[in-house]
Structure formats: structure tokens, C-alpha cells
N, C-alpha and C. Protein backbone atom coordinates (compact mmCIF):
# COMPACT_ATOMS: atom_id res chain seq x y z
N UNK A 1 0.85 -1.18 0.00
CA UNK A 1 0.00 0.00 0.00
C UNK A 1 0.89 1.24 0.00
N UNK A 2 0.93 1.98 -0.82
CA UNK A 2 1.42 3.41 -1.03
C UNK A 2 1.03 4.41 -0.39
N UNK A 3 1.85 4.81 0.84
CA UNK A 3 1.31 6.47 1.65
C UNK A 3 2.23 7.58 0.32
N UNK A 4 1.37 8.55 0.60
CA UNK A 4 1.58 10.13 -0.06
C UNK A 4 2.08 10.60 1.32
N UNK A 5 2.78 11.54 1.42
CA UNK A 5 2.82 12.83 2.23
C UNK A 5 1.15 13.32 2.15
N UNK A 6 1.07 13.42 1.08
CA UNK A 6 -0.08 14.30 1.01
C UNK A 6 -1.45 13.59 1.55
N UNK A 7 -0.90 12.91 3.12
CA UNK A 7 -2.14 12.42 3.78
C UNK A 7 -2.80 11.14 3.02
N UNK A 8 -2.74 10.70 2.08
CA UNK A 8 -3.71 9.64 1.18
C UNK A 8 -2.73 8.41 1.33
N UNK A 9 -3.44 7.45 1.78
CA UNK A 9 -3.00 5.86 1.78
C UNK A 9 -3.55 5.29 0.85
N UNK A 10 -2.65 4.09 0.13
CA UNK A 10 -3.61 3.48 -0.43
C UNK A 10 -3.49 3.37 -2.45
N UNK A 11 -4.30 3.42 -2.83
CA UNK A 11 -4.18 3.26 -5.00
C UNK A 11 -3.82 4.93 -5.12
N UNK A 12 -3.01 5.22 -5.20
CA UNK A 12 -2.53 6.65 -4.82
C UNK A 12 -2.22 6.86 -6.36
N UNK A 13 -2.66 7.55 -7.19
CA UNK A 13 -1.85 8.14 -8.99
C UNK A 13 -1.12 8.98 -8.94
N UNK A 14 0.03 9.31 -9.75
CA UNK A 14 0.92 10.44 -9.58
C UNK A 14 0.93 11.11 -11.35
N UNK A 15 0.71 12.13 -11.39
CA UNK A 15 0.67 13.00 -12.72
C UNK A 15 1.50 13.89 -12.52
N UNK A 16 2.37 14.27 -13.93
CA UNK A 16 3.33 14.99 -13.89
C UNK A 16 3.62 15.62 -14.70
N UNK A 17 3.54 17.05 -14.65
CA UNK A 17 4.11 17.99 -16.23
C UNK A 17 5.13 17.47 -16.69
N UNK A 18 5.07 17.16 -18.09
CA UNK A 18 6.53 16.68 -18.48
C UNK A 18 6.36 17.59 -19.80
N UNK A 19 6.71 19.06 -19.59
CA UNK A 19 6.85 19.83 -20.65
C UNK A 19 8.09 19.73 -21.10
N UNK A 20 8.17 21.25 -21.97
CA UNK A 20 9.69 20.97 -22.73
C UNK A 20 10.78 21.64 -21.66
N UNK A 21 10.02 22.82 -20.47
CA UNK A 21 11.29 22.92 -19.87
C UNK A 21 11.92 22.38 -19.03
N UNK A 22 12.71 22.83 -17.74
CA UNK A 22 13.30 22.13 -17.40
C UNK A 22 12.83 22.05 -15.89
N UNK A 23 11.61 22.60 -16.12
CA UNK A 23 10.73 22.59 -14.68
C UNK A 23 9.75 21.36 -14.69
N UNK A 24 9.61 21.25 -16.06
CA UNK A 24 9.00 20.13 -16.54
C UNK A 24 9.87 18.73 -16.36
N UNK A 25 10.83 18.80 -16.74
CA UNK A 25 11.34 17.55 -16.92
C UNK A 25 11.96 17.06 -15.24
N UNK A 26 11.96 18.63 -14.14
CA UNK A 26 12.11 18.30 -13.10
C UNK A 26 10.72 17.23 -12.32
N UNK A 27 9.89 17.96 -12.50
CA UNK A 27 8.48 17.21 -12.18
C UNK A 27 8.26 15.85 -12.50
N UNK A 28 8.90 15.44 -13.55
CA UNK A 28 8.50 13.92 -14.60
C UNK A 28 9.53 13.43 -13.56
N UNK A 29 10.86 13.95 -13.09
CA UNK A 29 11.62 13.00 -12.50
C UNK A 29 11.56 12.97 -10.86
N UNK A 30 10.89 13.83 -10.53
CA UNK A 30 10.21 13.87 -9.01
C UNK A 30 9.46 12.46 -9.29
N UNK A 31 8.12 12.72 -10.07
CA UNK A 31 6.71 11.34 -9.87
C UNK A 31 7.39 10.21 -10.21
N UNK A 32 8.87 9.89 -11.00
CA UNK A 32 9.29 8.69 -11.16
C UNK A 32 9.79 8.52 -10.03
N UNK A 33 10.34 9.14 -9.16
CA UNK A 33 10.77 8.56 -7.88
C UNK A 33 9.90 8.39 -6.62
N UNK A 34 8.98 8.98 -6.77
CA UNK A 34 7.50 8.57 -5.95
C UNK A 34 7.69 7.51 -6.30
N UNK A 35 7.22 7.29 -7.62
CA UNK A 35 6.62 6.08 -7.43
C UNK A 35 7.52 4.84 -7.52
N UNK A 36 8.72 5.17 -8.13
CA UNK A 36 9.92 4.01 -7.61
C UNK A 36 10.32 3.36 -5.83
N UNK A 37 9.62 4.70 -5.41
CA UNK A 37 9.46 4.22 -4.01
C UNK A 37 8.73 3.73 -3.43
N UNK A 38 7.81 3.62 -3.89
CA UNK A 38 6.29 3.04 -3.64
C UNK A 38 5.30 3.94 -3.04
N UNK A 39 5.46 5.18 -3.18
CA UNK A 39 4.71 6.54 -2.82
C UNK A 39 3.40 7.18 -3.97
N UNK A 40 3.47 6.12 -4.52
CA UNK A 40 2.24 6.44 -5.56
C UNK A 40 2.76 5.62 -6.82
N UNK A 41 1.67 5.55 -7.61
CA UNK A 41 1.72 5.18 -8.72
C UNK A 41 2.07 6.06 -10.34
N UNK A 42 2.95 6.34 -10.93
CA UNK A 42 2.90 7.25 -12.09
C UNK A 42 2.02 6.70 -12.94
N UNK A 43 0.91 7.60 -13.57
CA UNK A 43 -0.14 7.19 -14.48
C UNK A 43 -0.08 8.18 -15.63
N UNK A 44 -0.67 8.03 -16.77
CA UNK A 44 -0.41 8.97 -18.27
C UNK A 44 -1.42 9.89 -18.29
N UNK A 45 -1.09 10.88 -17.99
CA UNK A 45 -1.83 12.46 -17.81
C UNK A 45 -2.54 12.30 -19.40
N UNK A 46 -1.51 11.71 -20.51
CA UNK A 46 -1.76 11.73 -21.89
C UNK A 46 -3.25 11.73 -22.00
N UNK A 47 -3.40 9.70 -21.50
CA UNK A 47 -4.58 8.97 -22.14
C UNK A 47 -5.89 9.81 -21.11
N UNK A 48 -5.56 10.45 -20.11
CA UNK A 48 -6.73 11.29 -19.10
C UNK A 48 -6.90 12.35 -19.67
N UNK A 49 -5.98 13.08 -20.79
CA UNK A 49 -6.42 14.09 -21.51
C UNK A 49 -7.29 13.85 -23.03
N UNK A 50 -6.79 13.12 -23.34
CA UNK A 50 -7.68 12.29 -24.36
C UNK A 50 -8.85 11.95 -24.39
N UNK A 51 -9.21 11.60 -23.51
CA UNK A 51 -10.72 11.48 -22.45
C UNK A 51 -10.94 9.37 -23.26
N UNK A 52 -9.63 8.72 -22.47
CA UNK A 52 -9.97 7.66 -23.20
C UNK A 52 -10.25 6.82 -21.75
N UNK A 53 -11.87 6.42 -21.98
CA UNK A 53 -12.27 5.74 -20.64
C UNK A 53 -11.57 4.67 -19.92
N UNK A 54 -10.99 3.62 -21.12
CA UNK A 54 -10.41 2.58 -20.00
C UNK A 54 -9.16 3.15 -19.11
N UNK A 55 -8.63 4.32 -19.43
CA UNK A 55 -7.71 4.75 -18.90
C UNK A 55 -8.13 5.85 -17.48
N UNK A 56 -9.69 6.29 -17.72
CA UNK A 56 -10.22 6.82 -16.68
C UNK A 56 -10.76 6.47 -15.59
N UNK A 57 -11.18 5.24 -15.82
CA UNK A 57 -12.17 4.36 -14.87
C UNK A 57 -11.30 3.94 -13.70
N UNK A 58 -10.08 3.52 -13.96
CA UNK A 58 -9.52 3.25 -12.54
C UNK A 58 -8.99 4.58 -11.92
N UNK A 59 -9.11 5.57 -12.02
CA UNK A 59 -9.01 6.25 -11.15
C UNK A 59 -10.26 7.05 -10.26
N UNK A 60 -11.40 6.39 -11.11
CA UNK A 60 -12.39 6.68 -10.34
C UNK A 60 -12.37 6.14 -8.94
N UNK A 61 -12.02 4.84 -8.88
CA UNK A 61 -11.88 4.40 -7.84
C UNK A 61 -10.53 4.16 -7.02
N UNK A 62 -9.98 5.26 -7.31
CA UNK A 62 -8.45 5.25 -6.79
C UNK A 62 -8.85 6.23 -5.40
N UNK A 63 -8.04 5.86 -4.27
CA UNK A 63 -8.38 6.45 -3.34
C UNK A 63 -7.27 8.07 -2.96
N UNK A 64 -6.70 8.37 -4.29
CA UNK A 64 -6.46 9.88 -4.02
C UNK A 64 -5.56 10.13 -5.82
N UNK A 65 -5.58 10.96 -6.05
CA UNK A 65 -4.06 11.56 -7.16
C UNK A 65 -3.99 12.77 -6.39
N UNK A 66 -2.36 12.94 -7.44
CA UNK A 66 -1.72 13.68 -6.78
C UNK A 66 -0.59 14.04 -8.36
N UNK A 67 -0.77 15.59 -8.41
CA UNK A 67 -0.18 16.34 -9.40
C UNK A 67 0.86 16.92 -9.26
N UNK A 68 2.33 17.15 -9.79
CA UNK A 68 3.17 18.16 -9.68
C UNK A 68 3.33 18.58 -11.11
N UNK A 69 3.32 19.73 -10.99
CA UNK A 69 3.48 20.68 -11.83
C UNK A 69 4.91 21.80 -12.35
N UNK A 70 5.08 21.84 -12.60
CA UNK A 70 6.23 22.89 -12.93
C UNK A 70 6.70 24.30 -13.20
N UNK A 71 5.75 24.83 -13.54
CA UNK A 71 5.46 26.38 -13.61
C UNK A 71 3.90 26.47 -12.78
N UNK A 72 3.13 27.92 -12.79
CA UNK A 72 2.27 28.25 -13.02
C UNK A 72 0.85 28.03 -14.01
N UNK A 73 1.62 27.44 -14.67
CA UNK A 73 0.44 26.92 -15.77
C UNK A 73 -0.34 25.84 -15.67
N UNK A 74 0.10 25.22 -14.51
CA UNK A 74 -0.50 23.89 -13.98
C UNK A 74 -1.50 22.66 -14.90
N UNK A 75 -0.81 22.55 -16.04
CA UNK A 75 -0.99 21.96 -16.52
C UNK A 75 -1.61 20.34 -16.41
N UNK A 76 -0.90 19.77 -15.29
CA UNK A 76 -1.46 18.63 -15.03
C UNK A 76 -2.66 18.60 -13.98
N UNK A 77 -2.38 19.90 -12.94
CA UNK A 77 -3.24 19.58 -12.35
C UNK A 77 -4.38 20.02 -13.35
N UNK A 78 -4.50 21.16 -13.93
CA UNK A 78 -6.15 21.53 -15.06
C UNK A 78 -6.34 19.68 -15.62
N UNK A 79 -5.78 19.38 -16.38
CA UNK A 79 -5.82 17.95 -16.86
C UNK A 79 -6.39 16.95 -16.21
N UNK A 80 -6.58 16.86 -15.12
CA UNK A 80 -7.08 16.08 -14.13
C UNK A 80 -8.45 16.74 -13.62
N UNK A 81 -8.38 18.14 -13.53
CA UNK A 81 -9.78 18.57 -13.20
C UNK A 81 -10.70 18.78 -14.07
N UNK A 82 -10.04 18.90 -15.24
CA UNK A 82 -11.24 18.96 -16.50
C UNK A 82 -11.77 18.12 -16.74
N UNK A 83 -11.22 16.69 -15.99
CA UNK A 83 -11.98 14.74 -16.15
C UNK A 83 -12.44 14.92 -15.22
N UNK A 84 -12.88 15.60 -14.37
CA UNK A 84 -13.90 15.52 -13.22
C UNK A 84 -12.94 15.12 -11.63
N UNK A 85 -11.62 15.36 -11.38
CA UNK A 85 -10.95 15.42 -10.52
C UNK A 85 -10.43 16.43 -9.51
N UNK A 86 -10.53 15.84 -8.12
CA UNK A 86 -9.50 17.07 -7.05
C UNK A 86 -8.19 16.76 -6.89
N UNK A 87 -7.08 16.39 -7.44
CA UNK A 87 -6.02 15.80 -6.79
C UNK A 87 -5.18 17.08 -5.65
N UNK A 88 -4.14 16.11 -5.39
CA UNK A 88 -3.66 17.37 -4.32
C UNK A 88 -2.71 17.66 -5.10
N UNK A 89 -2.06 19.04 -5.21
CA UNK A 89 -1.41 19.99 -6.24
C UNK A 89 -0.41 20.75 -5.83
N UNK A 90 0.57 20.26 -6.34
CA UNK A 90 2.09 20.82 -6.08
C UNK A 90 2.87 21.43 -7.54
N UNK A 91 3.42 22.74 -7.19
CA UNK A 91 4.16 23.56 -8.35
C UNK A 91 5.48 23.90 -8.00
N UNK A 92 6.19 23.57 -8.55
CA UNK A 92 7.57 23.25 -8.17
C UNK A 92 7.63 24.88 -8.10
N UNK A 93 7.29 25.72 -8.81
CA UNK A 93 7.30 27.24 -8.50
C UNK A 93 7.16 27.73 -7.44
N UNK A 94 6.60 27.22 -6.83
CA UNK A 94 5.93 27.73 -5.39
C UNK A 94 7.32 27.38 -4.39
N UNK A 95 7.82 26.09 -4.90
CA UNK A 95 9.60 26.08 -3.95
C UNK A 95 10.50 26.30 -4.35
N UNK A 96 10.55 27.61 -5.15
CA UNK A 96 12.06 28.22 -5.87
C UNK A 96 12.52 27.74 -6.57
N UNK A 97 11.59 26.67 -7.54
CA UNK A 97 12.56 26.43 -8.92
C UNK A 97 12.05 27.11 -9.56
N UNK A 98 13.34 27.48 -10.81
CA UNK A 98 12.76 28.56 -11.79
C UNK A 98 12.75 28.22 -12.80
N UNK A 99 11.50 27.97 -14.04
CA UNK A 99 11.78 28.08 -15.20
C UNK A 99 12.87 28.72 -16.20
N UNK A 100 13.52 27.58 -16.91
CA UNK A 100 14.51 28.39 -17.54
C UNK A 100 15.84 28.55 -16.61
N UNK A 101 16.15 28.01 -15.36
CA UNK A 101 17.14 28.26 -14.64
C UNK A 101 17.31 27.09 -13.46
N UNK A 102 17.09 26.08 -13.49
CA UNK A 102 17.07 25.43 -12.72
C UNK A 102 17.40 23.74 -13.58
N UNK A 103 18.68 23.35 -12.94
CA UNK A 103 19.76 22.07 -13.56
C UNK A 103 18.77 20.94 -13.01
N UNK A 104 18.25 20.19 -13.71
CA UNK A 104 18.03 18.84 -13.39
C UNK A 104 18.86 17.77 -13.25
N UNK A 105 19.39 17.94 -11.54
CA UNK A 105 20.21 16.19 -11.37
C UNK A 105 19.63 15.81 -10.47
N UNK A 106 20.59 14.76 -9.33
CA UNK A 106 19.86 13.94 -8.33
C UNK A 106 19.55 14.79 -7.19
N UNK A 107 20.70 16.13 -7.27
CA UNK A 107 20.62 16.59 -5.31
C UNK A 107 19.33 17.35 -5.91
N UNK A 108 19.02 18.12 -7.14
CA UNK A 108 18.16 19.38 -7.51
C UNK A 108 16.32 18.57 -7.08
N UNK A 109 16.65 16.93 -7.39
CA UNK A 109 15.31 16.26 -7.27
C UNK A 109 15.21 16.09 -5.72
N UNK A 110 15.98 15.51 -4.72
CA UNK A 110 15.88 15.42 -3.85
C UNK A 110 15.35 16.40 -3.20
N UNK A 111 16.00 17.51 -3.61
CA UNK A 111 15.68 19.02 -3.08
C UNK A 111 14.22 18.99 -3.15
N UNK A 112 13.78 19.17 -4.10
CA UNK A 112 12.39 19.21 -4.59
C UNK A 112 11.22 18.58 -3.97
N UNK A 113 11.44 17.15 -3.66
CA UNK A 113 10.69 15.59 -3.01
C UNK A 113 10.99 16.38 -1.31
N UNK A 114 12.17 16.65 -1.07
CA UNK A 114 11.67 17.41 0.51
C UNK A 114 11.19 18.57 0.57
N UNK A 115 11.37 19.52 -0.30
CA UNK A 115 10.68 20.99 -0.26
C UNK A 115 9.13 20.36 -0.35
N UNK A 116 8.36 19.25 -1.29
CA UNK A 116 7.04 19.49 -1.31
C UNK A 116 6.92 18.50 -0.21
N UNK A 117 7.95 17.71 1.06
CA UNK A 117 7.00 17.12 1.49
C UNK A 117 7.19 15.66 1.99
N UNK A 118 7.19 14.91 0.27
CA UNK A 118 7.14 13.80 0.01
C UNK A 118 8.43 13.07 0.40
């Protein structure tokens, strides 16, 4: 069973901006290590934007998601609420990474996974 920080035990989803910058590609490598840890599951923001049901239905009955984002534009979390979702919502903006200025390695992710928490 997968605990979140973010309070939720349990079929936990993890969605993740994986834009072109590098706030983006920080986020994609945050939710892979959630969920390499067993802190959630990474699921395809893609097929939930698509609106392709077999890909929606199990998260109906998932007992939480959980979004990080990368800028302001919150891309994944809108993506998830436009399918009829609340997940809990994290922007790497909000803990001093900066678009356009911020190195993606291991200490920059770590940084990140304790600034939100997780």
C-alpha cells in the first residue's frame, strides 16, 4: 500500500508535467521517484487528456491523485480537473525552482521531493 505525504494511503496516482522545460522535466523525475518508491503510482496524464475511458475508470476508484506541476500553468493539475478530478497539487514554483534556470540532477530532485514534502 502506497502512503503520499499528502495524507492519502492506499491506490494513490501520480501525474506529472513533463513539458519541454526544465521545470517540466524536473516534475517527470520527481513522480518517477515517488513512485519508484512506492509513494504512488505514475499514471499517463496523456490517455486522461484524451478522455480515453479505459484509462479513466480506474481512477475513479483510486483512493487519491496527486499532481506536480512545474510552472504556473498547472498543466497537469487543469488535466485532471477537467476529467472531473481534485487531486492534491504541487508547483515546483511555489519552492524556488525557476523556469529556464534550474539544472536537473539527483541533489536538484531530492531538493524538490523534501521541499514538497514527500
Amino acid at each position: 500500500m502506497a502512503e503520499c505525504a499528502c495524507g492519502v494511503k492506499g491506490n494513490i496516482y501520480v501525474f506529472s508535467c513533463s513539458g519541454a522545460a526544465d521545470v517540466g522535466l524536473l516534475s517527470d523525475r520527481v513522480a518517477r521517484k515517488m513512485s519508484k518508491e512506492g509513494k504512488g503510482k505514475m499514471y499517463c496524464m496523456a490517455a486522461v487528456g484524451a478522455g480515453i475511458p479505459e484509462k479513466i475508470d480506474p481512477l475513479k476508484t483510486a483512493l487519491g491523485s496527486v499532481t506536480i506541476d512545474g510552472c504556473s500553468s498547472l498543466c497537469a493539475r487543469k488535466v485532471l480537473e477537467n476529467a472531473g478530478f481534485n487531486p492534491v497539487s504541487y508547483n515546483l514554483e511555489d519552492f524556488g525552482f525557476k523556469k529556464g534556470k534550474t539544472e536537473v540532477d539527483g541533489d536538484t530532485i531530492s531538493r524538490a521531493i523534501s521541499a514538497m514534502g514527500l
